[in-house]
N, C-alpha and C. Protein backbone atom coordinates (compact mmCIF):
# COMPACT_ATOMS: atom_id res chain seq x y z
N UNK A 1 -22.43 -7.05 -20.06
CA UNK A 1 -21.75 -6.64 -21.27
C UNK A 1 -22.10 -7.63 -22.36
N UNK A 2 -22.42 -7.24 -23.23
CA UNK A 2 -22.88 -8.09 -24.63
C UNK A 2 -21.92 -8.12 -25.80
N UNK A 3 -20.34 -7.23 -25.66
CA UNK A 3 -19.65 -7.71 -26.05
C UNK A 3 -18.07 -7.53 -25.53
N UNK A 4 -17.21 -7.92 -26.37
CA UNK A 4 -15.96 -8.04 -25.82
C UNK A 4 -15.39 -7.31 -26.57
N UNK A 5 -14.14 -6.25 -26.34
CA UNK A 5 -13.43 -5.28 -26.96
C UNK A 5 -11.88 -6.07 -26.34
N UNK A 6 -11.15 -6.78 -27.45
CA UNK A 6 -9.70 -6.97 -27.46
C UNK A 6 -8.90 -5.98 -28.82
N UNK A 7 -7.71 -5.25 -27.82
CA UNK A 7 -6.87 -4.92 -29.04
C UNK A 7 -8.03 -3.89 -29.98
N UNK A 8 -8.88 -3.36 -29.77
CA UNK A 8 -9.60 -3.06 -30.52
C UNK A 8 -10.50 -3.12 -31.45
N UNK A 9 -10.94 -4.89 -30.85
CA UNK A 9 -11.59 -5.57 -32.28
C UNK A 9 -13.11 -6.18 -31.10
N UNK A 10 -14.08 -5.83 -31.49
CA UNK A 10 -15.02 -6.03 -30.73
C UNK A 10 -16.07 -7.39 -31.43
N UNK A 11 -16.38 -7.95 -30.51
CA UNK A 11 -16.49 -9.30 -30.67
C UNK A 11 -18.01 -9.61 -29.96
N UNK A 12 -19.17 -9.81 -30.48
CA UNK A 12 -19.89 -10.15 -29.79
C UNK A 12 -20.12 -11.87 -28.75
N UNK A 13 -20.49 -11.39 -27.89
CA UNK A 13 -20.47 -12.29 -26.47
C UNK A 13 -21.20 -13.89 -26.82
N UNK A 14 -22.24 -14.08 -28.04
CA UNK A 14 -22.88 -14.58 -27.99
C UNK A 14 -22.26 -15.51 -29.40
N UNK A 15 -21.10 -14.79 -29.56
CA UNK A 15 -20.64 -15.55 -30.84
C UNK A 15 -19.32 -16.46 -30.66
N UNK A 16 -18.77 -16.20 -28.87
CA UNK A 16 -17.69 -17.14 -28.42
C UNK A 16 -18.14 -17.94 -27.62
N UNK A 17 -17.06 -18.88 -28.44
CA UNK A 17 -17.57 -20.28 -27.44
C UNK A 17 -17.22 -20.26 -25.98
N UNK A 18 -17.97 -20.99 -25.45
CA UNK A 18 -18.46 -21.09 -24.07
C UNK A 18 -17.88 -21.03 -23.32
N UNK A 19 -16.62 -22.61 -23.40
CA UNK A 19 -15.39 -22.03 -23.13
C UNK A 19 -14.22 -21.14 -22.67
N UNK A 20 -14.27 -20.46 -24.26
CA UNK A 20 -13.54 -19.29 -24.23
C UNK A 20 -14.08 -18.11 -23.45
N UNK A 21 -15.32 -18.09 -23.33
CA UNK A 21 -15.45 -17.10 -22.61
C UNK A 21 -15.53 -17.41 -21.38
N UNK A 22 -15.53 -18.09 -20.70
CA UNK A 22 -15.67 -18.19 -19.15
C UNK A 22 -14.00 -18.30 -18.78
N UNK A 23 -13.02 -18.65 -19.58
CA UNK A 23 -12.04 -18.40 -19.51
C UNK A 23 -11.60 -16.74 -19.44
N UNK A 24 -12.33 -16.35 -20.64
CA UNK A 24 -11.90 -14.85 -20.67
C UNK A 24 -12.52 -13.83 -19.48
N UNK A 25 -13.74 -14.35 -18.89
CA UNK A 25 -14.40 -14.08 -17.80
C UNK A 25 -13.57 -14.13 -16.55
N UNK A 26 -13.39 -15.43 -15.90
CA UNK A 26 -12.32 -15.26 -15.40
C UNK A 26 -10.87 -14.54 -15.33
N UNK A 27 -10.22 -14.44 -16.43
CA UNK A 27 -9.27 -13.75 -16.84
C UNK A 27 -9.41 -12.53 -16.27
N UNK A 28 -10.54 -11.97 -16.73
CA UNK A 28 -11.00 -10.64 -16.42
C UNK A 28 -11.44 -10.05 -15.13
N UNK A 29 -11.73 -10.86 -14.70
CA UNK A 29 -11.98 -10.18 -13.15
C UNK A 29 -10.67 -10.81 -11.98
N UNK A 30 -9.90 -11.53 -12.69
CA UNK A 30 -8.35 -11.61 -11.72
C UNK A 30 -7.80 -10.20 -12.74
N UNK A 31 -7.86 -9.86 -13.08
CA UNK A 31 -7.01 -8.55 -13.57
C UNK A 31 -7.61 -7.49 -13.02
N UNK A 32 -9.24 -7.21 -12.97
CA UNK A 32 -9.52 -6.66 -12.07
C UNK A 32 -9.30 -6.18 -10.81
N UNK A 33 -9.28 -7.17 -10.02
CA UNK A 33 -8.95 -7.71 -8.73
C UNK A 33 -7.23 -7.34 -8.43
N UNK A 34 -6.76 -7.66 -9.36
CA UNK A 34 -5.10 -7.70 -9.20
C UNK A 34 -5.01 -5.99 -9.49
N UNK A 35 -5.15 -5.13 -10.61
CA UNK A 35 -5.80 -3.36 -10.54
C UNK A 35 -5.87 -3.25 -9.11
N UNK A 36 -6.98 -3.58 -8.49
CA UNK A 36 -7.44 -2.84 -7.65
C UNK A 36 -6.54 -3.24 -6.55
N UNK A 37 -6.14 -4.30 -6.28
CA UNK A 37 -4.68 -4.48 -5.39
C UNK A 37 -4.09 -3.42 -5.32
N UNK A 38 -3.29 -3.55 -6.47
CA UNK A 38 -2.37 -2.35 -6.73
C UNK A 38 -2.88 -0.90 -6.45
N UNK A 39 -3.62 -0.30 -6.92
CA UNK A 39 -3.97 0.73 -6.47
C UNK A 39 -4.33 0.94 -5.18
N UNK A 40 -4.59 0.03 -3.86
CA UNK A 40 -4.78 0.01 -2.92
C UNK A 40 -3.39 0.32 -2.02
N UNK A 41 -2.49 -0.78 -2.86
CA UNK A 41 -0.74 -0.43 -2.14
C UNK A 41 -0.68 0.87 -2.65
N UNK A 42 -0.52 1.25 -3.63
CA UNK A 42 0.31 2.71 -4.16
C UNK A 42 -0.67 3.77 -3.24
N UNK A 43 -2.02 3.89 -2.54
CA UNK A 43 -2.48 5.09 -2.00
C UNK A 43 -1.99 6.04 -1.39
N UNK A 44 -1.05 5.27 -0.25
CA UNK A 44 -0.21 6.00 0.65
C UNK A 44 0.82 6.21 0.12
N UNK A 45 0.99 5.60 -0.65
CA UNK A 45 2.82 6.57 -1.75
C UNK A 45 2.47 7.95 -2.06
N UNK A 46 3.30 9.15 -1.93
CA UNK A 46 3.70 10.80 -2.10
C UNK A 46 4.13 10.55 -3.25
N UNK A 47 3.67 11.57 -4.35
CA UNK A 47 4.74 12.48 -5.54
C UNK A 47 5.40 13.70 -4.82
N UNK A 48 6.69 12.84 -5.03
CA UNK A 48 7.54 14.00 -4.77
C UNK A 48 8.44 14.33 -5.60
N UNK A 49 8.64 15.89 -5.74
CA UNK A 49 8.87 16.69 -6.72
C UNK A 49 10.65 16.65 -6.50
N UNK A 50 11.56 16.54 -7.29
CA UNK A 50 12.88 16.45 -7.39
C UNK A 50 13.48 18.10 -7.15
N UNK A 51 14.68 18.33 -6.59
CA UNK A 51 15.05 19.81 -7.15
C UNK A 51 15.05 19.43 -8.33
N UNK A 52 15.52 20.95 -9.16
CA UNK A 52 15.86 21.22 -10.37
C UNK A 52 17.02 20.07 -11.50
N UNK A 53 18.11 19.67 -10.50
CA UNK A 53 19.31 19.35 -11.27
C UNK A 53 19.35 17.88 -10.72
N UNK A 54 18.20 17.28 -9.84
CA UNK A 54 18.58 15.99 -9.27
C UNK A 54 18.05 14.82 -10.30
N UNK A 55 19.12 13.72 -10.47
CA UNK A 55 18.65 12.99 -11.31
C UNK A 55 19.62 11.49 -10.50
N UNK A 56 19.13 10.48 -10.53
CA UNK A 56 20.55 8.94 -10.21
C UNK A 56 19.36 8.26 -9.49
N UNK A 57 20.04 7.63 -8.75
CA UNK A 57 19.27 6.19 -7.96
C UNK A 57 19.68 6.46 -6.30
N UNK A 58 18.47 6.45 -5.65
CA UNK A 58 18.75 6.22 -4.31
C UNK A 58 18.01 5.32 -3.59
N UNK A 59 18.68 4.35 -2.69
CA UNK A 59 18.35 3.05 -2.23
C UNK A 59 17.80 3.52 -0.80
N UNK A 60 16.49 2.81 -0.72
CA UNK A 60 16.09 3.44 0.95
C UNK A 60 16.62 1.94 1.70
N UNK A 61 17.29 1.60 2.31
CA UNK A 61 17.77 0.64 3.35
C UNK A 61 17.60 0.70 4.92
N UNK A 62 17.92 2.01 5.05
CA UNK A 62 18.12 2.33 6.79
C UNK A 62 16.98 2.51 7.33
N UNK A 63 16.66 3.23 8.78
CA UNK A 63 15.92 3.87 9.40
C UNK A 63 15.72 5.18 9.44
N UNK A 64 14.50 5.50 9.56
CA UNK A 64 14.22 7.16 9.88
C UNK A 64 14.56 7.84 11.16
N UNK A 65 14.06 8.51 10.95
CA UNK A 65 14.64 9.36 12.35
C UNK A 65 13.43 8.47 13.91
N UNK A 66 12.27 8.04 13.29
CA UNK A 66 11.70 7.25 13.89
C UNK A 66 11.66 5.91 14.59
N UNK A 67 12.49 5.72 13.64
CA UNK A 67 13.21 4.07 13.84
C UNK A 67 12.50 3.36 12.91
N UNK A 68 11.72 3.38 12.05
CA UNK A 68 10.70 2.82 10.78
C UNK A 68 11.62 2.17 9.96
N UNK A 69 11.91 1.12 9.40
CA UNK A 69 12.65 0.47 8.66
C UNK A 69 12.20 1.10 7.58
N UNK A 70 13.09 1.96 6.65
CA UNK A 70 12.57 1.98 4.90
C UNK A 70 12.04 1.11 4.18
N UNK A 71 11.74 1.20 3.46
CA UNK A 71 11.05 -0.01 2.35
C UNK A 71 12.10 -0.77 1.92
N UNK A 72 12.81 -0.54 1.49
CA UNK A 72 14.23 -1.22 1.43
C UNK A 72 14.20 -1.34 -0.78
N UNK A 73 13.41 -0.52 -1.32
CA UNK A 73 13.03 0.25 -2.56
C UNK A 73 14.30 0.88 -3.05
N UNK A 74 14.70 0.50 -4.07
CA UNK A 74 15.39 1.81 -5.34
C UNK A 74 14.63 2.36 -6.12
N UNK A 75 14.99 3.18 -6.24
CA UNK A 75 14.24 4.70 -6.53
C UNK A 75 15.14 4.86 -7.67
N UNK A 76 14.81 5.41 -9.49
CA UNK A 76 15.36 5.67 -10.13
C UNK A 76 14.66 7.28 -10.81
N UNK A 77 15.98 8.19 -10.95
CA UNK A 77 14.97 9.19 -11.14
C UNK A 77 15.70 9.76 -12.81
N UNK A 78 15.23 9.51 -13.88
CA UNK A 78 16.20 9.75 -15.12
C UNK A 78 16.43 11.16 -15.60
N UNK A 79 14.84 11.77 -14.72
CA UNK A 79 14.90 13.34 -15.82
C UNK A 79 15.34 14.02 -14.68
N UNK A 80 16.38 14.69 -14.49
CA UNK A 80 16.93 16.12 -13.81
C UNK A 80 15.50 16.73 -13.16
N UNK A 81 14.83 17.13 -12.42
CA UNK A 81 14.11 17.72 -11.40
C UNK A 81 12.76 17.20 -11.78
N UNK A 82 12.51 15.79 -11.98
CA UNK A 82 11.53 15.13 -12.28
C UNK A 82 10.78 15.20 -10.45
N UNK A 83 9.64 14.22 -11.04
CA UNK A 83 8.83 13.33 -9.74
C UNK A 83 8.91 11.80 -9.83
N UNK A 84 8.56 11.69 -8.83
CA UNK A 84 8.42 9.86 -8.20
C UNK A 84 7.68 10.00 -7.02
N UNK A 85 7.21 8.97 -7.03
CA UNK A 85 6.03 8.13 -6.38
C UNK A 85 6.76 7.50 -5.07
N UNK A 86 6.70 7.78 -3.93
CA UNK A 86 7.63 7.86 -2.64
C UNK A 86 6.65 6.72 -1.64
N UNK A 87 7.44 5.62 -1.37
CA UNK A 87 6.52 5.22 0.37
C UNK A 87 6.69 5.82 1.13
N UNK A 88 5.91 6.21 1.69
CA UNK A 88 6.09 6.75 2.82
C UNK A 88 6.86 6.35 4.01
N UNK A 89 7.24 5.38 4.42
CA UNK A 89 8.66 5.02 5.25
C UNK A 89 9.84 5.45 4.10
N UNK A 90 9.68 6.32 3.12
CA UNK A 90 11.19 6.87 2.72
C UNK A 90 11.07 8.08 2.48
N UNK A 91 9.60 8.39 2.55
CA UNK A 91 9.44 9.68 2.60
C UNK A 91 11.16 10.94 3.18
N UNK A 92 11.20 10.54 4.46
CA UNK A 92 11.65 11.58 5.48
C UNK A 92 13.62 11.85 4.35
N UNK A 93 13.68 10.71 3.59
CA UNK A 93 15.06 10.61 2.86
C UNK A 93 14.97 11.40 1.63
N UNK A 94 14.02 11.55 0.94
CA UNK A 94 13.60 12.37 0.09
C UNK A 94 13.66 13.32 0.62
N UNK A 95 13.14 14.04 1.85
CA UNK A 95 12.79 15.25 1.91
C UNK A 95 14.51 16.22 2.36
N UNK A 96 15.37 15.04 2.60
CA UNK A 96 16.79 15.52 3.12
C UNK A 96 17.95 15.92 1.83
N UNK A 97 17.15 15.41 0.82
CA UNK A 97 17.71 15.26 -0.47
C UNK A 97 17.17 16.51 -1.28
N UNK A 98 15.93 17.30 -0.73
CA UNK A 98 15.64 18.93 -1.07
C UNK A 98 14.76 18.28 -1.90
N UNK A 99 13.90 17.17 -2.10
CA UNK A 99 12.58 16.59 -2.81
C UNK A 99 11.32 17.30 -2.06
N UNK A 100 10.43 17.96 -2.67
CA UNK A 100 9.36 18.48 -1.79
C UNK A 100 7.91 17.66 -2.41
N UNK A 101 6.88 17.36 -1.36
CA UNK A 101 5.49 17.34 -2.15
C UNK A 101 4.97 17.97 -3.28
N UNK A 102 4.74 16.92 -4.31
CA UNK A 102 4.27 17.86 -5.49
C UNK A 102 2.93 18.14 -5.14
N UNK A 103 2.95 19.32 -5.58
CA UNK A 103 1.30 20.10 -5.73
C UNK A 103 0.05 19.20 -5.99
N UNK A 104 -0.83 19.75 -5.42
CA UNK A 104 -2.17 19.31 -5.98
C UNK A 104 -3.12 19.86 -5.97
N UNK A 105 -4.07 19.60 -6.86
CA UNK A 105 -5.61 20.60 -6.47
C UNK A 105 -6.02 20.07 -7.98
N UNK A 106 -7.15 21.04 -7.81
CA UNK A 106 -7.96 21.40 -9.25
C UNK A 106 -7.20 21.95 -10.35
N UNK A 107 -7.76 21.59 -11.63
CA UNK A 107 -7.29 22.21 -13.24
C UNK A 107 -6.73 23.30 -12.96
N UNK A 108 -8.08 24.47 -12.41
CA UNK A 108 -7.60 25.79 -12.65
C UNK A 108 -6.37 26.30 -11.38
N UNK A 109 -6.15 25.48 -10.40
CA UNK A 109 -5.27 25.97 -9.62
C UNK A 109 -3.80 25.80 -10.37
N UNK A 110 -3.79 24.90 -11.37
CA UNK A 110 -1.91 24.50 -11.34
C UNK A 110 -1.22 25.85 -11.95
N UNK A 111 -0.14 25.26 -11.54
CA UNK A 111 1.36 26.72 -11.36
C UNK A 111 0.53 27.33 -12.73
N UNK A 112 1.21 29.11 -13.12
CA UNK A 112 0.72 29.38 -13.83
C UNK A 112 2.27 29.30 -14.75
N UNK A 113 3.08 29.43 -14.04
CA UNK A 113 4.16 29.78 -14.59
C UNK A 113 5.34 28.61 -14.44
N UNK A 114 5.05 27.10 -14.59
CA UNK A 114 6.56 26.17 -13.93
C UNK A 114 7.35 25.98 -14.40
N UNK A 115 8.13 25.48 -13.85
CA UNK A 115 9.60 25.13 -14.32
C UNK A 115 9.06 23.77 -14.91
N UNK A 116 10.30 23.65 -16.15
CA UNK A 116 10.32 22.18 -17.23
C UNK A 116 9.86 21.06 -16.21
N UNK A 117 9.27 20.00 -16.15
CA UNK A 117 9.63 19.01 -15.73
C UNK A 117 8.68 19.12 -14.19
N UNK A 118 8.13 20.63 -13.59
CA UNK A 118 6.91 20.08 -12.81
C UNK A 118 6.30 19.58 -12.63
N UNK A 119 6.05 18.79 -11.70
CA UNK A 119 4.92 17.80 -11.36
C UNK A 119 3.08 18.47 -10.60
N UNK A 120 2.39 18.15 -11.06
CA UNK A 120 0.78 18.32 -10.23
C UNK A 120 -0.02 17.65 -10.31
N UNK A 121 -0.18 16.89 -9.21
CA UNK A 121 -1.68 16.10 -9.30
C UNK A 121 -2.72 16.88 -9.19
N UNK A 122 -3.54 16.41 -10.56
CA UNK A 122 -4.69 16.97 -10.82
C UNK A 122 -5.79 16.57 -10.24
N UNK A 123 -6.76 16.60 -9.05
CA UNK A 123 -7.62 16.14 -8.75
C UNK A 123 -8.99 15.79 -9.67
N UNK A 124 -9.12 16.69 -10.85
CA UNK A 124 -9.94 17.07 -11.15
C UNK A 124 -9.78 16.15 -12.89
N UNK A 125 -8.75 15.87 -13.00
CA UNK A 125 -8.41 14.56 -13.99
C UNK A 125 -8.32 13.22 -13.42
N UNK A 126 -7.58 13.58 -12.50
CA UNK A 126 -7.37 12.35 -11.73
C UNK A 126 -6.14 11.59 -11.86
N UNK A 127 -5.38 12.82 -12.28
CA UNK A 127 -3.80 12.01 -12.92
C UNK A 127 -2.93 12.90 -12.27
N UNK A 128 -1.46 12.53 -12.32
CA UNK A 128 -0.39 13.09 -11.75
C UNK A 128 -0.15 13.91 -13.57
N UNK A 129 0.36 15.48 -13.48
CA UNK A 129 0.35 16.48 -15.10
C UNK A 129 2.11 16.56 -14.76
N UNK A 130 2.23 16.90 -15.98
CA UNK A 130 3.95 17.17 -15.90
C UNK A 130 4.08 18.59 -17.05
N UNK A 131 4.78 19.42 -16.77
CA UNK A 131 4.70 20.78 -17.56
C UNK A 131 5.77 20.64 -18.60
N UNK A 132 5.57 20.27 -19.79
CA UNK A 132 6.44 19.79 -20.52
C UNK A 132 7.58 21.60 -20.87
N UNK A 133 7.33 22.11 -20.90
CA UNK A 133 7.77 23.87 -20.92
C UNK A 133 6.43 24.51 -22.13
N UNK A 134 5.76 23.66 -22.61
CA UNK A 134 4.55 24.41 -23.55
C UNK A 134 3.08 23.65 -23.16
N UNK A 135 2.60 22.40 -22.33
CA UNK A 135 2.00 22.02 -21.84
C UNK A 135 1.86 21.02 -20.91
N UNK A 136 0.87 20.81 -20.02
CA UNK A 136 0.71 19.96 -18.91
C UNK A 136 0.70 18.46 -20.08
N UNK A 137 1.17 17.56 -19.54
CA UNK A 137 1.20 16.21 -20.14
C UNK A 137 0.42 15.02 -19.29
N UNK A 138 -0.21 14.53 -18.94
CA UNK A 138 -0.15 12.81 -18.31
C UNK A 138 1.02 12.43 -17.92
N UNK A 139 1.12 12.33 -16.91
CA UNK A 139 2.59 11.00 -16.75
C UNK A 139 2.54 9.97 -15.83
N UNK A 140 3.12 8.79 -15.98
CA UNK A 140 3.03 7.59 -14.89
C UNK A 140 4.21 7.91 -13.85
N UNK A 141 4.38 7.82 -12.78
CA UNK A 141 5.43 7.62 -12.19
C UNK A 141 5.79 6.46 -11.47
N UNK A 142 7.07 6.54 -11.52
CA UNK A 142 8.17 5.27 -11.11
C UNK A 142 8.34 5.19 -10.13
């Protein structure tokens, strides 16, 4: 790379001091590194889709029906029949609570018709969509 893009202000490579850039070099590939962490834990986490009217906080503490210790995670869910991003050792508590797997596939497969506040991972974006009631949106989940 021959230059540097901060904040939007692009900076050629050859015009910071030496220094600074092996600092910023560094910088940059522990953030890297620390990304790709993260995305490595979250793989095995589920979007799971809320009923319609469910909204509060639920604490996974106990065991499954397996004997699997939960994550021991609070879960906050603000919008009424939203999604969240589930470990899977809490999976089985969600699903008792009437939370189902949100959908997934390709663009052209999602619902044609959803309810406010649907969730679908889009394979084909590569993002979790949310059906605002007039379009699919981006959303992060919690």
């Amino acid at each position: 790379m021959t230059t540097i893009t901060i904040s939007g202000q692009v900076i050629d490579r050859a015009r910071v001091p030496s220094h600074l850039l092996s600092a910023f070099d560094q910088a940059n590939a522990a953030v890297t590194q620390a990304q790709a962490a993260l995305v490595n834990w979250l793989k095995p986490f589920t979007t799971m889709q809320a009923p319609a009217t469910f909204t509060g906080a639920i604490h996974c503490n106990g065991f499954n029906t397996k004997g699997v210790a939960q994550s021991g995670y609070t879960y906050g869910l603000s919008e009424a029949g939203g999604a969240i991003a589930v470990d899977p050792r809490d999976s089985e508590m969600f699903v008792k609570l009437g939370f189902t797997v949100a959908p997934s596939g390709p663009t052209a497969n999602r619902p044609a018709s959803p309810r406010v506040g649907l969730c679908y991972q889009d394979t084909d974006v590569g993002s979790t969509m949310r059906w605002s009631g007039s379009a699919w949106v981006a959303v992060n989940l919690t």
